[in-house]
Protein backbone atom coordinates (compact mmCIF):
# COMPACT_ATOMS: atom_id res chain seq x y z
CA UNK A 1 -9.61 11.36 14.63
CA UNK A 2 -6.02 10.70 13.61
CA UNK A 3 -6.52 11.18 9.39
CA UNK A 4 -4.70 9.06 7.28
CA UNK A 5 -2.98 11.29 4.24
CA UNK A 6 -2.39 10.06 0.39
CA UNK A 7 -1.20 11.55 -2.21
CA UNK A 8 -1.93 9.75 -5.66
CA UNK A 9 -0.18 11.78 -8.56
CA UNK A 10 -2.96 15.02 -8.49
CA UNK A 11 -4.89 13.86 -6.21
CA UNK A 12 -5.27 13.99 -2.54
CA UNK A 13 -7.23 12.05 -0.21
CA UNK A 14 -7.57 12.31 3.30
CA UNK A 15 -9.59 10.93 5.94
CA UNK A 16 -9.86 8.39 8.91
CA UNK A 17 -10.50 5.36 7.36
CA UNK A 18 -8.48 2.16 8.63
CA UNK A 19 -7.96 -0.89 6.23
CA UNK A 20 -9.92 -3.19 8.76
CA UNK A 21 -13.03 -5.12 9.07
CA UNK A 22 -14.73 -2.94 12.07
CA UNK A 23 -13.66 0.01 9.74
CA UNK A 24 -15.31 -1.51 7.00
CA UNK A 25 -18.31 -2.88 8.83
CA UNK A 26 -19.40 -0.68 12.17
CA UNK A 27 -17.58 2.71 12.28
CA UNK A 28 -18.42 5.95 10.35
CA UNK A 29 -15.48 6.60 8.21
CA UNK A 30 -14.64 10.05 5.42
CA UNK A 31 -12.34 10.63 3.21
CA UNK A 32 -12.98 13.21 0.94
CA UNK A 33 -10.78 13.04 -2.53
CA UNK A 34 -9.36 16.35 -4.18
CA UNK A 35 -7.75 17.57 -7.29
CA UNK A 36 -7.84 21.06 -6.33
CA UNK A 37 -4.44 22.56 -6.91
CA UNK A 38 -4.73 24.09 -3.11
CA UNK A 39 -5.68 20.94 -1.40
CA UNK A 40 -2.72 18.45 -3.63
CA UNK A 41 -0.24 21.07 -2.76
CA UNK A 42 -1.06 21.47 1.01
CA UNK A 43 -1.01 17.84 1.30
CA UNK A 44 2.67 17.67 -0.54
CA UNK A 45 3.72 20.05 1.84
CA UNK A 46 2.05 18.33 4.56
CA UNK A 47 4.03 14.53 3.96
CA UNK A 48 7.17 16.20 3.38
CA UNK A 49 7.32 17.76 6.37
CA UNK A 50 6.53 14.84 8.59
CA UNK A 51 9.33 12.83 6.25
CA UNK A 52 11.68 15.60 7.25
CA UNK A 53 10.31 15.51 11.01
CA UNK A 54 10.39 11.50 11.29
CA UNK A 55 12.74 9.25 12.92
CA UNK A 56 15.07 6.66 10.60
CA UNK A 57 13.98 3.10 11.06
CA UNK A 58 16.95 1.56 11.87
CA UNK A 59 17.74 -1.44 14.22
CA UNK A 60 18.80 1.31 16.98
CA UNK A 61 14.93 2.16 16.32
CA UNK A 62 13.86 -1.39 15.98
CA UNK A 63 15.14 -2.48 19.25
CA UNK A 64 14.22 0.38 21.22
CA UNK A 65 10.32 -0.25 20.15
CA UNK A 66 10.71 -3.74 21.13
CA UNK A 67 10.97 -3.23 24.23
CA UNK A 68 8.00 -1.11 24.11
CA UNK A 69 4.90 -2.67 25.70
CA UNK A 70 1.67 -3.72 23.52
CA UNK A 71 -1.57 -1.84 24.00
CA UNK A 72 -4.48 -3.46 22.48
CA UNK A 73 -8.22 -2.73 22.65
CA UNK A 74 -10.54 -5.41 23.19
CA UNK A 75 -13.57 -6.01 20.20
CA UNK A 76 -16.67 -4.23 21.28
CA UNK A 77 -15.00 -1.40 23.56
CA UNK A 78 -12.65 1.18 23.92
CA UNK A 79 -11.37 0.10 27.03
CA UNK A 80 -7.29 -1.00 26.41
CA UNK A 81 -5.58 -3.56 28.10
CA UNK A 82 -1.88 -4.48 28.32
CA UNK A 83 0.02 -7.43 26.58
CA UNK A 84 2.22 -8.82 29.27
CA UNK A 85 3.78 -10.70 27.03
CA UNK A 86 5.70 -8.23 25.23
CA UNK A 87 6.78 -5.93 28.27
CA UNK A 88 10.44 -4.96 27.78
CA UNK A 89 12.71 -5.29 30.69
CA UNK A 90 12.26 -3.10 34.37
């Protein structure tokens, strides 16, 4: 599971649901919602440290992922194929 992290004011939310229509329809998704003091500060501490741990997106950044080649997994399996089309250069 890679958990997706909010925090809303006091509150904090996390869990592994995507916005997405086999999200919504066929998988088993959580994401329990807390206003313990414990849990809204961990997850503060949490997001800032992966703000102060994450890369600028800048066009250096931009046009280094470009040439980055697209993974996508086909409906109905986990199996992932490669998008040809966007293969950088080599």
């Amino acid at each position: 599971m890679h958990a997706k992290v909010f925090l809303l004011g006091r509150v904090a939310v996390v869990g592994s649901a995507n916005l997405s229509t086999m999200s919504v329809n066929e998988l088993e998704e959580a994401a329990p919602i807390s206003d313990a003091a414990r849990a809204v500060s961990g997850v503060r501490l949490l997001i800032e440290n992966l703000m102060q741990a994450a890369d600028e997106i800048d066009e250096r950044f931009l046009r280094r992922i470009e040439k980055l080649p697209v993974v996508q997994v086909q409906r109905g399996s986990r199996r992932r194929r490669s998008d040809s089309r966007n293969r950088g250069p080599g």
